[in-house]
N, C-alpha and C. Protein backbone atom coordinates (compact mmCIF):
# COMPACT_ATOMS: atom_id res chain seq x y z
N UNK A 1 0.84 -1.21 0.00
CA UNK A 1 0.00 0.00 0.00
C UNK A 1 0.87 1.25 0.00
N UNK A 2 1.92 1.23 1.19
CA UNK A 2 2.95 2.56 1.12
C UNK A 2 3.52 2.47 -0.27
N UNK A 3 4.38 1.38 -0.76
CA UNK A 3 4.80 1.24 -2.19
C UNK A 3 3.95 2.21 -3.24
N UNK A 4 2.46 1.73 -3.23
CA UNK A 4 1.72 1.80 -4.28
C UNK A 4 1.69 3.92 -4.22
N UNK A 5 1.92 4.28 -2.98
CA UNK A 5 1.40 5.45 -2.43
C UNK A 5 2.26 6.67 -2.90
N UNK A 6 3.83 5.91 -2.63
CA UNK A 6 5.36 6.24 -3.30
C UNK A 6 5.31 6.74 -4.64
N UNK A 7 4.41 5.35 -5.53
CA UNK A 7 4.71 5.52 -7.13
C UNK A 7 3.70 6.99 -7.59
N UNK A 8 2.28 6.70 -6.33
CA UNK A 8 1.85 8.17 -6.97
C UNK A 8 2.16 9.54 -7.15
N UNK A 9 2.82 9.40 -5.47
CA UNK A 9 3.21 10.72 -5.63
C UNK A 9 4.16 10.88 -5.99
N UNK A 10 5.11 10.28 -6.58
CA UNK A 10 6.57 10.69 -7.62
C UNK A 10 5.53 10.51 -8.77
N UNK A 11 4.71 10.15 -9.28
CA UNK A 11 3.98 10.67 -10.99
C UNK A 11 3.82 11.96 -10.67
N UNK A 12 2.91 12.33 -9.65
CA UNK A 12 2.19 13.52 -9.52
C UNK A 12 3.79 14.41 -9.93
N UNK A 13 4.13 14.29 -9.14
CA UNK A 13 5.63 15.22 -8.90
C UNK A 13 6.01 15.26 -10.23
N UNK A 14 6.54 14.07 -11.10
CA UNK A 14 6.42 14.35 -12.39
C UNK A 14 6.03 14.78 -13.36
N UNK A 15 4.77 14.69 -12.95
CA UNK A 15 3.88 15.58 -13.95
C UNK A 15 3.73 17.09 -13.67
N UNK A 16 4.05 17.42 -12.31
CA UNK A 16 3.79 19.05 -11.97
C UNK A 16 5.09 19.56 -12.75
N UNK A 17 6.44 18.62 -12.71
CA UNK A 17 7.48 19.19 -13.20
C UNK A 17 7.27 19.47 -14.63
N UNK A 18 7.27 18.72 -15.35
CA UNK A 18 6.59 18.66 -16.81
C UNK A 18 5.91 19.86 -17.32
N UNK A 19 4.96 20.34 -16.47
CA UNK A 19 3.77 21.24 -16.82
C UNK A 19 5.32 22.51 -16.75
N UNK A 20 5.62 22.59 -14.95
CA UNK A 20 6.49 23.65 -15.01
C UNK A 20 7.31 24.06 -16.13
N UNK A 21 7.58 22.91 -16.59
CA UNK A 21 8.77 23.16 -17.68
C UNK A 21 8.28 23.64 -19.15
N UNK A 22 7.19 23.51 -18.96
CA UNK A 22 6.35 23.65 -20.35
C UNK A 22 6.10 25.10 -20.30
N UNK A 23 5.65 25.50 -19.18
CA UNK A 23 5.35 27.17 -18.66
C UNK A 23 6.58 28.05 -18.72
N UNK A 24 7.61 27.12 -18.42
CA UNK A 24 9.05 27.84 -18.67
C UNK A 24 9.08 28.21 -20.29
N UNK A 25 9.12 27.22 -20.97
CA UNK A 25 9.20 27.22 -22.01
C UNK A 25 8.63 27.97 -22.94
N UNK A 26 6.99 28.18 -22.96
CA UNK A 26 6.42 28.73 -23.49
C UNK A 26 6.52 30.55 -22.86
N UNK A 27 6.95 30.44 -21.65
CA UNK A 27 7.72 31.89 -21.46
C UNK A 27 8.42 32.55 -22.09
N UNK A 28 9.61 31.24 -22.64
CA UNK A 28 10.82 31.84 -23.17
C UNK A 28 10.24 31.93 -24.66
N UNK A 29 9.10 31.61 -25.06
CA UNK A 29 8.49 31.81 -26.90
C UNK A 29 8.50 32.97 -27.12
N UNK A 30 8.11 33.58 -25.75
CA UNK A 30 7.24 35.05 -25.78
C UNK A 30 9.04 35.86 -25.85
N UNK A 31 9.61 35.40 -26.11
CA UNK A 31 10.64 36.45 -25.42
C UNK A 31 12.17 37.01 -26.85
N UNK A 32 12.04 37.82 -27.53
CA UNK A 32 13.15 38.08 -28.84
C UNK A 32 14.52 38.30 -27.95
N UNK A 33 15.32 37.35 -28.37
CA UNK A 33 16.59 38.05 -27.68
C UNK A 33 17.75 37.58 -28.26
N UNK A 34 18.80 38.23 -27.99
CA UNK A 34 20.05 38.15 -29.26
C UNK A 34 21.13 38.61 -29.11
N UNK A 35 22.38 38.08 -28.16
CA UNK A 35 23.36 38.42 -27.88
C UNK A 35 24.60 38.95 -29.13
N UNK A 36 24.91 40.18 -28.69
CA UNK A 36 26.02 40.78 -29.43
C UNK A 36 26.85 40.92 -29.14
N UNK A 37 27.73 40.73 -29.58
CA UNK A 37 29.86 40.71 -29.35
C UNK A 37 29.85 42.32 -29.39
N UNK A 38 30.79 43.02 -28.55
CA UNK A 38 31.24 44.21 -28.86
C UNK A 38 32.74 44.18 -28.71
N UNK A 39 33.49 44.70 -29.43
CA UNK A 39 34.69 45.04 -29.29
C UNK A 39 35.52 46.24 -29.09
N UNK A 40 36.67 46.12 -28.01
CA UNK A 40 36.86 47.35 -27.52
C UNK A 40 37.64 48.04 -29.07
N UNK A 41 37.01 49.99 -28.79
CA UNK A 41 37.21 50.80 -29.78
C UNK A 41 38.70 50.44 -30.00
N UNK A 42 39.42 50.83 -31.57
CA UNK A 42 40.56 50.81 -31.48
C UNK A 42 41.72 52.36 -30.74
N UNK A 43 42.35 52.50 -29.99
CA UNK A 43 43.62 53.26 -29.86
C UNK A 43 43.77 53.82 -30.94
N UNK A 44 43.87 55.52 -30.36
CA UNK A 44 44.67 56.08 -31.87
C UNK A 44 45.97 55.98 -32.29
N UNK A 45 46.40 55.44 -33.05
CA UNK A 45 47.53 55.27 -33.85
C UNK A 45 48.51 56.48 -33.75
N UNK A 46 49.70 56.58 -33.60
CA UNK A 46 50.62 57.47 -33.47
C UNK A 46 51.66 57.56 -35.53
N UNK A 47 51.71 57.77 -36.17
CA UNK A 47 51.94 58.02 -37.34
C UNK A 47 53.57 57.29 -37.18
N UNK A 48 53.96 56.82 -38.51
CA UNK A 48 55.69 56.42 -38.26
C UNK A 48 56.02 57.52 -38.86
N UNK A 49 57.66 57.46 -39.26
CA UNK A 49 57.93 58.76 -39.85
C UNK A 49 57.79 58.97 -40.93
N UNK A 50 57.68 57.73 -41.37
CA UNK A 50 57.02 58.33 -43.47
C UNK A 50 55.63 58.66 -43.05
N UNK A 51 55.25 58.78 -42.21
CA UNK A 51 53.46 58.95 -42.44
C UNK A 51 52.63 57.89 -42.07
N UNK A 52 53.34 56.77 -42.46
CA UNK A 52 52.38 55.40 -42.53
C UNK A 52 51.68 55.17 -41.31
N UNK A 53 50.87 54.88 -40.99
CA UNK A 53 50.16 53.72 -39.64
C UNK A 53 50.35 52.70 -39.62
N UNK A 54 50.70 52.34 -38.29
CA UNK A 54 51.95 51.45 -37.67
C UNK A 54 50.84 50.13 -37.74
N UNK A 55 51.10 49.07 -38.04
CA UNK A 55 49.88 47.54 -37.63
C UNK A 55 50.05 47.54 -36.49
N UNK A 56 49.12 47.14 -35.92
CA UNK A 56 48.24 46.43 -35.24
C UNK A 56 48.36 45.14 -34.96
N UNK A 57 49.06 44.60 -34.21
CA UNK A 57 49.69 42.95 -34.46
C UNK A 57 48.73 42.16 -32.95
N UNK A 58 48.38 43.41 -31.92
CA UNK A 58 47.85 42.66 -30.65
C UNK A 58 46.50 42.08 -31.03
N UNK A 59 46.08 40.91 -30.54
CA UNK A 59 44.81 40.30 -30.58
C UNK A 59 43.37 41.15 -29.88
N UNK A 60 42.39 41.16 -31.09
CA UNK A 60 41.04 43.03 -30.50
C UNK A 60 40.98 41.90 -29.20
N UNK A 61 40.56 42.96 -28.19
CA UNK A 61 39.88 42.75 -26.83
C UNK A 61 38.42 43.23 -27.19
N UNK A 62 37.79 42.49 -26.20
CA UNK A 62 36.27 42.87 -25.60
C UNK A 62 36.34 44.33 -25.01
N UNK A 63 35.01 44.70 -25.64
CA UNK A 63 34.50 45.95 -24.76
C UNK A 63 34.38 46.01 -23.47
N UNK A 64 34.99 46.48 -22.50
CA UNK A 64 34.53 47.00 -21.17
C UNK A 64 33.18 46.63 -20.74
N UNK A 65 32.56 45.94 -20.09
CA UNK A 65 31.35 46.01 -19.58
C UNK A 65 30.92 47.02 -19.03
N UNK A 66 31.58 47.92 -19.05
CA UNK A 66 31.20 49.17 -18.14
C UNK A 66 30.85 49.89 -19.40
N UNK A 67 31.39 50.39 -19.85
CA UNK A 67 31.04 50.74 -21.28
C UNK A 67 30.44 50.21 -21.93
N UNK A 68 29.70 49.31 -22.12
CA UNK A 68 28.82 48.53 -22.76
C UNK A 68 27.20 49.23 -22.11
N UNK A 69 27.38 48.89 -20.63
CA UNK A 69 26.49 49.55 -19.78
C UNK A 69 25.93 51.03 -19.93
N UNK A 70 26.95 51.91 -20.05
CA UNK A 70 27.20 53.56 -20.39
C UNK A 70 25.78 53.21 -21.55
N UNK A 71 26.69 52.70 -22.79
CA UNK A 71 26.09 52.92 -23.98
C UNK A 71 24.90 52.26 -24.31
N UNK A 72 24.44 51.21 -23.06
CA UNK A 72 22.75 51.00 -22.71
C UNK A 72 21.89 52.20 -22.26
N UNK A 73 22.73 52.59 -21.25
CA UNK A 73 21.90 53.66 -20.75
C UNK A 73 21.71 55.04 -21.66
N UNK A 74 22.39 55.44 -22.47
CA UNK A 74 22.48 56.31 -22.91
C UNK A 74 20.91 55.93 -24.31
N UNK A 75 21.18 54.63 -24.60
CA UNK A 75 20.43 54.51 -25.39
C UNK A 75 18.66 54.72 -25.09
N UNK A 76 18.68 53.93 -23.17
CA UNK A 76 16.85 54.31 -22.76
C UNK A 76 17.07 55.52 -22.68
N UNK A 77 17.71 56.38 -22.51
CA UNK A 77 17.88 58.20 -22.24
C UNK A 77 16.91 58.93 -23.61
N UNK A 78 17.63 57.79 -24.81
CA UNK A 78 17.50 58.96 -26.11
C UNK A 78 16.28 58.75 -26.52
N UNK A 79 15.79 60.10 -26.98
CA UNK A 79 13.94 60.33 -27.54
C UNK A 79 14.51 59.99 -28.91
N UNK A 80 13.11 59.63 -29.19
CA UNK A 80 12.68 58.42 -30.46
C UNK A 80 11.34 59.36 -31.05
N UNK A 81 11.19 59.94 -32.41
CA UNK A 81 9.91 60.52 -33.14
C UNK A 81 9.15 58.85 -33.69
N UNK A 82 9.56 57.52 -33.23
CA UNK A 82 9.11 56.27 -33.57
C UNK A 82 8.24 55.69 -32.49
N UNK A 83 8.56 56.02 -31.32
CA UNK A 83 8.00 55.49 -30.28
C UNK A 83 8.06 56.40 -28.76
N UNK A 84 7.69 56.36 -28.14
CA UNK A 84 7.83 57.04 -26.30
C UNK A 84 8.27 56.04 -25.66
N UNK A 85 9.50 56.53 -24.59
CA UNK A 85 10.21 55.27 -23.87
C UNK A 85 9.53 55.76 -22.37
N UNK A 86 9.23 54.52 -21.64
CA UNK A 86 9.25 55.16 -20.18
C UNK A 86 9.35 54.03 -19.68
N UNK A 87 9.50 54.24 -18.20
CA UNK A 87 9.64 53.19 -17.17
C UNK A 87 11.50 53.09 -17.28
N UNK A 88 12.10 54.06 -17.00
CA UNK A 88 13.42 53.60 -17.45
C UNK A 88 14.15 53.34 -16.54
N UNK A 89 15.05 52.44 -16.14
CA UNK A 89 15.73 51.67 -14.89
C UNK A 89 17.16 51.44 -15.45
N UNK A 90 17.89 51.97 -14.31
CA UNK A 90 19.16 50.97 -14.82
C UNK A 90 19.88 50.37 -13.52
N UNK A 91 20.40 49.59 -13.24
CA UNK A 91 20.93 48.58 -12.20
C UNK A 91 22.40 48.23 -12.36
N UNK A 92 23.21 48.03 -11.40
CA UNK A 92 24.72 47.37 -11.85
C UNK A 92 25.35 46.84 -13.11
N UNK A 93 24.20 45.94 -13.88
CA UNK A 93 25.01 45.72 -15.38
C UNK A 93 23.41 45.65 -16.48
N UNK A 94 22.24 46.07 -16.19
CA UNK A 94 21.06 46.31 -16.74
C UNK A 94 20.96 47.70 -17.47
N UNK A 95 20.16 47.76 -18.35
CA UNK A 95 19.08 48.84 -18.30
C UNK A 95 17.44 48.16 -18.88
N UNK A 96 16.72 49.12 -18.61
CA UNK A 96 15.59 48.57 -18.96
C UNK A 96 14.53 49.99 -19.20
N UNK A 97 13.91 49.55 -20.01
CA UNK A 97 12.74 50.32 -20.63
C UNK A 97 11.62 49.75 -21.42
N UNK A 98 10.13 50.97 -21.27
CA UNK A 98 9.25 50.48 -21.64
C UNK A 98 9.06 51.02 -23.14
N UNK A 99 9.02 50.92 -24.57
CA UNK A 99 8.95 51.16 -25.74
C UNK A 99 7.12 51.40 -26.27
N UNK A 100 6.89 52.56 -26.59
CA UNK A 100 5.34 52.36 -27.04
C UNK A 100 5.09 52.71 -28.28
N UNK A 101 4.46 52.28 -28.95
CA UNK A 101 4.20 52.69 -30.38
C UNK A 101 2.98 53.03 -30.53
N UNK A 102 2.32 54.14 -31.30
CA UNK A 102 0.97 54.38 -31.81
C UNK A 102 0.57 53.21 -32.75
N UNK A 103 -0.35 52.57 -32.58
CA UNK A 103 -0.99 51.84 -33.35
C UNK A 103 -2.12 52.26 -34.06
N UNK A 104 -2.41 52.48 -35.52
CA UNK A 104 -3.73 53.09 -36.14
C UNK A 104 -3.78 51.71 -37.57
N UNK A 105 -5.26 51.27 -37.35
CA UNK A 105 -5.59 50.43 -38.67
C UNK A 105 -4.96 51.03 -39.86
N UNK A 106 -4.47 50.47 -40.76
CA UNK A 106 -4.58 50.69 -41.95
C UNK A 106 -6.00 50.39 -42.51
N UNK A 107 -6.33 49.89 -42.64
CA UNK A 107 -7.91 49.94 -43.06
C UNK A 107 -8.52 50.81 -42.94
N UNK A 108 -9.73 51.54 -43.48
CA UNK A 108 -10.35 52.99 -43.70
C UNK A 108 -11.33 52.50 -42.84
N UNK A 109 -12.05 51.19 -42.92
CA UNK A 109 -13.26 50.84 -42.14
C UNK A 109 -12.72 49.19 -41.53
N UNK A 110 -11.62 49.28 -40.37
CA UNK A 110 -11.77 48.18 -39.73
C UNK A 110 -12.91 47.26 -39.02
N UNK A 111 -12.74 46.17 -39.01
CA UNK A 111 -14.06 45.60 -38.36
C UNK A 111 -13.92 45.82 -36.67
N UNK A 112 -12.89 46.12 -36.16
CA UNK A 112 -12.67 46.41 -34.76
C UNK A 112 -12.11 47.98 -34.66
N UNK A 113 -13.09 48.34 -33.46
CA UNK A 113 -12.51 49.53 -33.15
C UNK A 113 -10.89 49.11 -32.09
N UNK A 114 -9.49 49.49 -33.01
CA UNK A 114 -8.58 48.86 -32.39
C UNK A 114 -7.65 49.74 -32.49
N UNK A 115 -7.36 51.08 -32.77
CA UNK A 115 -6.26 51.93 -32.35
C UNK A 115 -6.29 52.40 -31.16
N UNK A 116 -4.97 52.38 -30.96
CA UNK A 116 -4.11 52.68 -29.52
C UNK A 116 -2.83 52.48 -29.68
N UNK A 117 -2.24 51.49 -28.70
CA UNK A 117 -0.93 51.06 -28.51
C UNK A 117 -0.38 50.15 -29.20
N UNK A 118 0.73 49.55 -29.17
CA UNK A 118 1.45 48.60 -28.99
C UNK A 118 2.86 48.93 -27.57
N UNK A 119 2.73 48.10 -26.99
CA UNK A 119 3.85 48.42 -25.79
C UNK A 119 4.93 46.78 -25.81
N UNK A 120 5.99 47.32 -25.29
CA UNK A 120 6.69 46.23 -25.46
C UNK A 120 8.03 46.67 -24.19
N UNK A 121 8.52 45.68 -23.40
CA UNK A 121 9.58 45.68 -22.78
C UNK A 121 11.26 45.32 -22.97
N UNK A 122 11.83 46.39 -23.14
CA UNK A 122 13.47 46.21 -23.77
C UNK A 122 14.02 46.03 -22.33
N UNK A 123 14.83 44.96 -22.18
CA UNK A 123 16.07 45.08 -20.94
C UNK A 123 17.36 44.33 -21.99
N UNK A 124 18.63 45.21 -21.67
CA UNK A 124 19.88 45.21 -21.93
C UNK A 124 20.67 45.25 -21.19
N UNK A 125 21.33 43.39 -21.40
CA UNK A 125 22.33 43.13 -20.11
C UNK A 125 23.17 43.19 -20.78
N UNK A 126 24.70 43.41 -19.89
CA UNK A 126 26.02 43.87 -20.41
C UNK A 126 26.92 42.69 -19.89
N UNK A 127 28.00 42.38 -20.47
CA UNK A 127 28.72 41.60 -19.68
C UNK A 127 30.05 42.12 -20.67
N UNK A 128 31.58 41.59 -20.06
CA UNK A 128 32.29 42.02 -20.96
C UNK A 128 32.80 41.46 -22.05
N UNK A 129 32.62 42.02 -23.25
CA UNK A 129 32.43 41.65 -24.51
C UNK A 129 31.50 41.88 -25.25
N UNK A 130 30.20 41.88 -24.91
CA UNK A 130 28.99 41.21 -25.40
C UNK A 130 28.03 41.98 -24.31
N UNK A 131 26.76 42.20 -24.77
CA UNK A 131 25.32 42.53 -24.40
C UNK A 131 24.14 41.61 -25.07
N UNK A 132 23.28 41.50 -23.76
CA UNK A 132 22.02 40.49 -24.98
C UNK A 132 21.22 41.51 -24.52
N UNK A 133 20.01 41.68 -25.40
CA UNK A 133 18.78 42.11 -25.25
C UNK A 133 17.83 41.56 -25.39
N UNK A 134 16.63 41.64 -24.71
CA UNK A 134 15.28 40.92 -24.82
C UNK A 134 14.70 42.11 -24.90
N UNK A 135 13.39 41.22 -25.50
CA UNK A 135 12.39 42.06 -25.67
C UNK A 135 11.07 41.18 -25.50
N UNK A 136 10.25 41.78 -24.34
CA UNK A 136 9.19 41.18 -23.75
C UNK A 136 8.18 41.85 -23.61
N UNK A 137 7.14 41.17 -23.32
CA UNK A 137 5.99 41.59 -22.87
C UNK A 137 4.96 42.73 -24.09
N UNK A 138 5.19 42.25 -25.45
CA UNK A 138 4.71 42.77 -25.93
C UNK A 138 3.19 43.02 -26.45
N UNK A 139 1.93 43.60 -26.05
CA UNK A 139 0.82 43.84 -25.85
C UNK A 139 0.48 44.90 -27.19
N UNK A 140 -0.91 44.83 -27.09
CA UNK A 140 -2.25 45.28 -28.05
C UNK A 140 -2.86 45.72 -26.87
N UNK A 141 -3.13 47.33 -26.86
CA UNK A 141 -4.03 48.01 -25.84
C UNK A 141 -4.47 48.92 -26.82
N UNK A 142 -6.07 49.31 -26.75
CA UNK A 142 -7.04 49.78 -27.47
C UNK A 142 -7.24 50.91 -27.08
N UNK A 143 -7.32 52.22 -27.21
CA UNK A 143 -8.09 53.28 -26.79
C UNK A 143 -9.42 52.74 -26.40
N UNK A 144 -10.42 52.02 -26.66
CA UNK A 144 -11.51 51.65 -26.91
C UNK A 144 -11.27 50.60 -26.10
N UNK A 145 -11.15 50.05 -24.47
CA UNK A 145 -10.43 49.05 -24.10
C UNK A 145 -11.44 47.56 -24.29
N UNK A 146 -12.22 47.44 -24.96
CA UNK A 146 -13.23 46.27 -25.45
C UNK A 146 -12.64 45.77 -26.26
N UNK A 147 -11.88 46.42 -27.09
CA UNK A 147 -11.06 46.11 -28.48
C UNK A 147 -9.62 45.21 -28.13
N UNK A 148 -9.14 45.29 -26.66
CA UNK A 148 -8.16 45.17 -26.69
C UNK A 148 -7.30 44.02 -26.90
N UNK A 149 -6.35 43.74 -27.77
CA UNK A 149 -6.07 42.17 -27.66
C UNK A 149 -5.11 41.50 -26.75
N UNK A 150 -4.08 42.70 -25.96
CA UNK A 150 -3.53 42.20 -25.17
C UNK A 150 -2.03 41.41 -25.93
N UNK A 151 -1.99 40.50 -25.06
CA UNK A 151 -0.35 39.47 -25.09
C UNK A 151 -0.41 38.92 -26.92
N UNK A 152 0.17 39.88 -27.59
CA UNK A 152 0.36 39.48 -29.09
C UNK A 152 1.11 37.86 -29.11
N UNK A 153 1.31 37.26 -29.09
CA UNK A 153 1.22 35.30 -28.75
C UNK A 153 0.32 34.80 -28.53
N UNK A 154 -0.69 34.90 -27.87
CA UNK A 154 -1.97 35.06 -28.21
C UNK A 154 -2.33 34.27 -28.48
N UNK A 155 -2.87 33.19 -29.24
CA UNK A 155 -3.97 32.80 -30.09
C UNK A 155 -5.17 33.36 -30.20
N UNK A 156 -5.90 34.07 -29.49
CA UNK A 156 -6.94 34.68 -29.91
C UNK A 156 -6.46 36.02 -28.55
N UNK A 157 -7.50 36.81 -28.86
CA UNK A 157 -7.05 38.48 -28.30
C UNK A 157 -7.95 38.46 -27.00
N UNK A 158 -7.45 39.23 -26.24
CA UNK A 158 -8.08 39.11 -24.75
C UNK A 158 -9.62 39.12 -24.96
N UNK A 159 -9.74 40.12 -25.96
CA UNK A 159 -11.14 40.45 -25.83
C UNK A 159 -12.06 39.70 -26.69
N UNK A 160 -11.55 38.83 -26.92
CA UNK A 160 -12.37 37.34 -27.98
C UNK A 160 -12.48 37.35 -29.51
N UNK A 161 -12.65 36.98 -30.05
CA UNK A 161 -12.39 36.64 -31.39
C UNK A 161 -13.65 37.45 -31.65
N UNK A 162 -14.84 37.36 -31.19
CA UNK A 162 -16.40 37.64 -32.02
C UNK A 162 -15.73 39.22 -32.39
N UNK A 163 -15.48 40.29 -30.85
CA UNK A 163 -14.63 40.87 -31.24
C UNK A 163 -14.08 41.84 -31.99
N UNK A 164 -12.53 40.86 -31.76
CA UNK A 164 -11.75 41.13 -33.20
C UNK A 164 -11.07 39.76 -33.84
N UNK A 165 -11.82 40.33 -34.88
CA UNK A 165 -11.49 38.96 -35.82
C UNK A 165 -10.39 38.34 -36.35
N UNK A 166 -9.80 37.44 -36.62
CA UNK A 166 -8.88 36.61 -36.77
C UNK A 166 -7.51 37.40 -37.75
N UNK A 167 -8.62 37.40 -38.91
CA UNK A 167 -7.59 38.51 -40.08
C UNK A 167 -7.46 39.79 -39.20
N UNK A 168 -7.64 40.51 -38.40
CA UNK A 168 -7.20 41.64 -37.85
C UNK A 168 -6.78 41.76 -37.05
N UNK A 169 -6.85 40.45 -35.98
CA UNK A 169 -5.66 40.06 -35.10
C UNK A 169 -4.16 39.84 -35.80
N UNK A 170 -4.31 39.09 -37.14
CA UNK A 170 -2.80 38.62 -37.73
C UNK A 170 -1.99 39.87 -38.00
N UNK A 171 -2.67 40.78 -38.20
CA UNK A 171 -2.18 42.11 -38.93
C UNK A 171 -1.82 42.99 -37.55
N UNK A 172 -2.89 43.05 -36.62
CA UNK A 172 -1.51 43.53 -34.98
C UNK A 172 -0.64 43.14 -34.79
N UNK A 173 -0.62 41.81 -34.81
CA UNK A 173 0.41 41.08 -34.25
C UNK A 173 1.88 41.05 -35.27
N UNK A 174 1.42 41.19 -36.34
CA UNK A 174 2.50 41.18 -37.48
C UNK A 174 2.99 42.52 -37.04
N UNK A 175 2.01 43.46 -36.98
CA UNK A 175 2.93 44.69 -37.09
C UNK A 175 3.28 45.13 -35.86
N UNK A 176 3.20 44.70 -34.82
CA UNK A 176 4.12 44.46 -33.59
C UNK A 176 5.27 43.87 -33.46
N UNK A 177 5.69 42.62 -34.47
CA UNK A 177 6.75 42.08 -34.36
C UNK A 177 7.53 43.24 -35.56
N UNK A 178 6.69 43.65 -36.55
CA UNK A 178 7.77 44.23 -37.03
C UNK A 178 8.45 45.95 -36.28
N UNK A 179 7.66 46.12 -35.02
CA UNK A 179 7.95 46.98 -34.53
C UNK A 179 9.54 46.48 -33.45
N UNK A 180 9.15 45.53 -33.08
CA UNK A 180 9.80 45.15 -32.15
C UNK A 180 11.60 45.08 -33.06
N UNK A 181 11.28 44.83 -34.52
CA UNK A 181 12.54 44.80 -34.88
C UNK A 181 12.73 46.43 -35.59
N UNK A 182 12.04 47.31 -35.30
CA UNK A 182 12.67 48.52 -35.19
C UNK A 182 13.33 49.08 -34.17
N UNK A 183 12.88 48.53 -32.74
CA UNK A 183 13.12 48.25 -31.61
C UNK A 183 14.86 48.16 -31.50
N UNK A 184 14.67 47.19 -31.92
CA UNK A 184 16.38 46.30 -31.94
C UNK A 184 17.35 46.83 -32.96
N UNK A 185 16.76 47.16 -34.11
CA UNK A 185 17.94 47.47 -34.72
C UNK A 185 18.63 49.21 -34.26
N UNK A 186 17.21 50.02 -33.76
CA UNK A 186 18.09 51.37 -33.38
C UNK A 186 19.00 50.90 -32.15
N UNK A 187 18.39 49.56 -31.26
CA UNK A 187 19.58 49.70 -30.16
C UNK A 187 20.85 49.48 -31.08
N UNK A 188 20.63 48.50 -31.94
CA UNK A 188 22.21 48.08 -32.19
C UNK A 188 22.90 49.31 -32.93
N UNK A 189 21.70 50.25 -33.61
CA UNK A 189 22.45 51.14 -34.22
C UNK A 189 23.65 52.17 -32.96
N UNK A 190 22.91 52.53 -32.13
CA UNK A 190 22.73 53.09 -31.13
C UNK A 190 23.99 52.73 -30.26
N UNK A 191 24.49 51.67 -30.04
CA UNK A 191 25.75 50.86 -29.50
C UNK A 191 26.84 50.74 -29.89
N UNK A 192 26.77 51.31 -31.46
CA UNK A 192 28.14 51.71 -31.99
C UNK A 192 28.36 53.09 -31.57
N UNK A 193 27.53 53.79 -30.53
CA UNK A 193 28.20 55.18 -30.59
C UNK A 193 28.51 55.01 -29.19
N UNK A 194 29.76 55.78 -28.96
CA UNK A 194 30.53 55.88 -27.63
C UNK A 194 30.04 56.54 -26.65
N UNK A 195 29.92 56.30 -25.30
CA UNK A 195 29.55 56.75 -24.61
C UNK A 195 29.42 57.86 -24.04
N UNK A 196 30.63 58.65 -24.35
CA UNK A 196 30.89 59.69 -24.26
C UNK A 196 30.16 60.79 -25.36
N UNK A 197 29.53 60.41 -25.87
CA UNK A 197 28.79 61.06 -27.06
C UNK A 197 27.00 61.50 -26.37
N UNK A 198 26.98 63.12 -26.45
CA UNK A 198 25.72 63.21 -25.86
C UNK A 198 24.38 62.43 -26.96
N UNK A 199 23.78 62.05 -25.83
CA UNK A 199 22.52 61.21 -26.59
C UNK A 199 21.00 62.57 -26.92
N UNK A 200 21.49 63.60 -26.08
CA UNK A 200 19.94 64.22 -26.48
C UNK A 200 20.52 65.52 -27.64
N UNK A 201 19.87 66.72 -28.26
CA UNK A 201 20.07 67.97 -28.61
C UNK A 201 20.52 68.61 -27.22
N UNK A 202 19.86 68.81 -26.23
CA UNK A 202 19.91 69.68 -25.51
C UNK A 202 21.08 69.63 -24.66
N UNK A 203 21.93 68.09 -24.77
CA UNK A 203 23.04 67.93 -23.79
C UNK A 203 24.41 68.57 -24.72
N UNK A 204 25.50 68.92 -23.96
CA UNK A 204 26.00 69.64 -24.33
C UNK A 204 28.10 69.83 -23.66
């Protein structure tokens, strides 16, 4: 009887693990992320006496993590005419920010009243060499909040299919991911510039 009692509750246990891991998993679906090599800037060169520039024979080093960091932060700092950043945090080797985009149908007469947002979460970890970025939590919020579809992964939109309908869910969600890679490429644009470089007009 104890035997028989043993085998259940190691299934049960098994099976809760299983599920967990599945919840992990399907976490990490929701999540764009993409580690980048940085390499430290080169030294300015001192001229030989014909003029020439001298090689370069030492093996490139990694970027500074500290500098990697700088040039995160500098990046949630800088205004965007693409999107509004807020929620901006930065921590020992983090930064983090919230990215929002205006969302408006292309369609003249959508079947859902569905402009508003798109919001999405950037965090950029540094380490030395290399930074990864994710990008999470990306949502459909409606001016009209009946409309709203919420967690773009989704299979159907918070606010039900009757709704908003299937073809006009594909078309948020598409154009959320393609936001998200406007997202990413200004960071990376954004990371080739040195830290020391002001990020706004007004800095100086």
């Amino acid at each position: 009887m104890k035997f028989t009692t043993l085998i259940c509750a190691l299934s049960f246990l098994f099976s809760v693990g299983g599920v967990s891991a599945q919840e992990v998993k399907k976490d990490d679906d929701k999540k764009i992320q993409e580690v980048v090599t940085m390499m430290a800037d080169p030294l300015p060169s001192i001229p030989n006496a014909d003029g020439s520039l001298p090689v370069d024979t030492n093996p490139p080093k990694g970027m500074a993590s500290s500098e990697i960091l700088k040039r995160a932060i500098n990046f949630v700092k800088m205004e965007s005419t693409k999107y509004i950043k807020g929620n901006r945090v930065t921590t020992g080797s983090k930064a983090e920010c919230v990215a929002v985009f205006n969302y408006k149908p292309k369609e003249l007469n959508p079947a859902a009243d569905v402009q508003g947002t798109i919001t999405m979460h950037l965090s950029i970890e540094a380490k030395e060499g290399k930074y990864r970025y994710t990008i999470s939590k990306i949502t459909h919020n409606a001016k009209n909040v009946d409309f709203t579809g919420g967690d773009i992964y989704n299979e159907v939109p918070a606010c039900g299919s009757m709704k908003l309908p299937t073809d006009l869910w594909k078309r948020i969600k598409s154009e959320a991911i393609k936001h998200s890679g406007e997202l990413a490429n200004d960071l990376k644009e954004a990371m080739k510039i040195s830290s020391t470089t002001p990020v706004n007009s007004d800095e100086w």
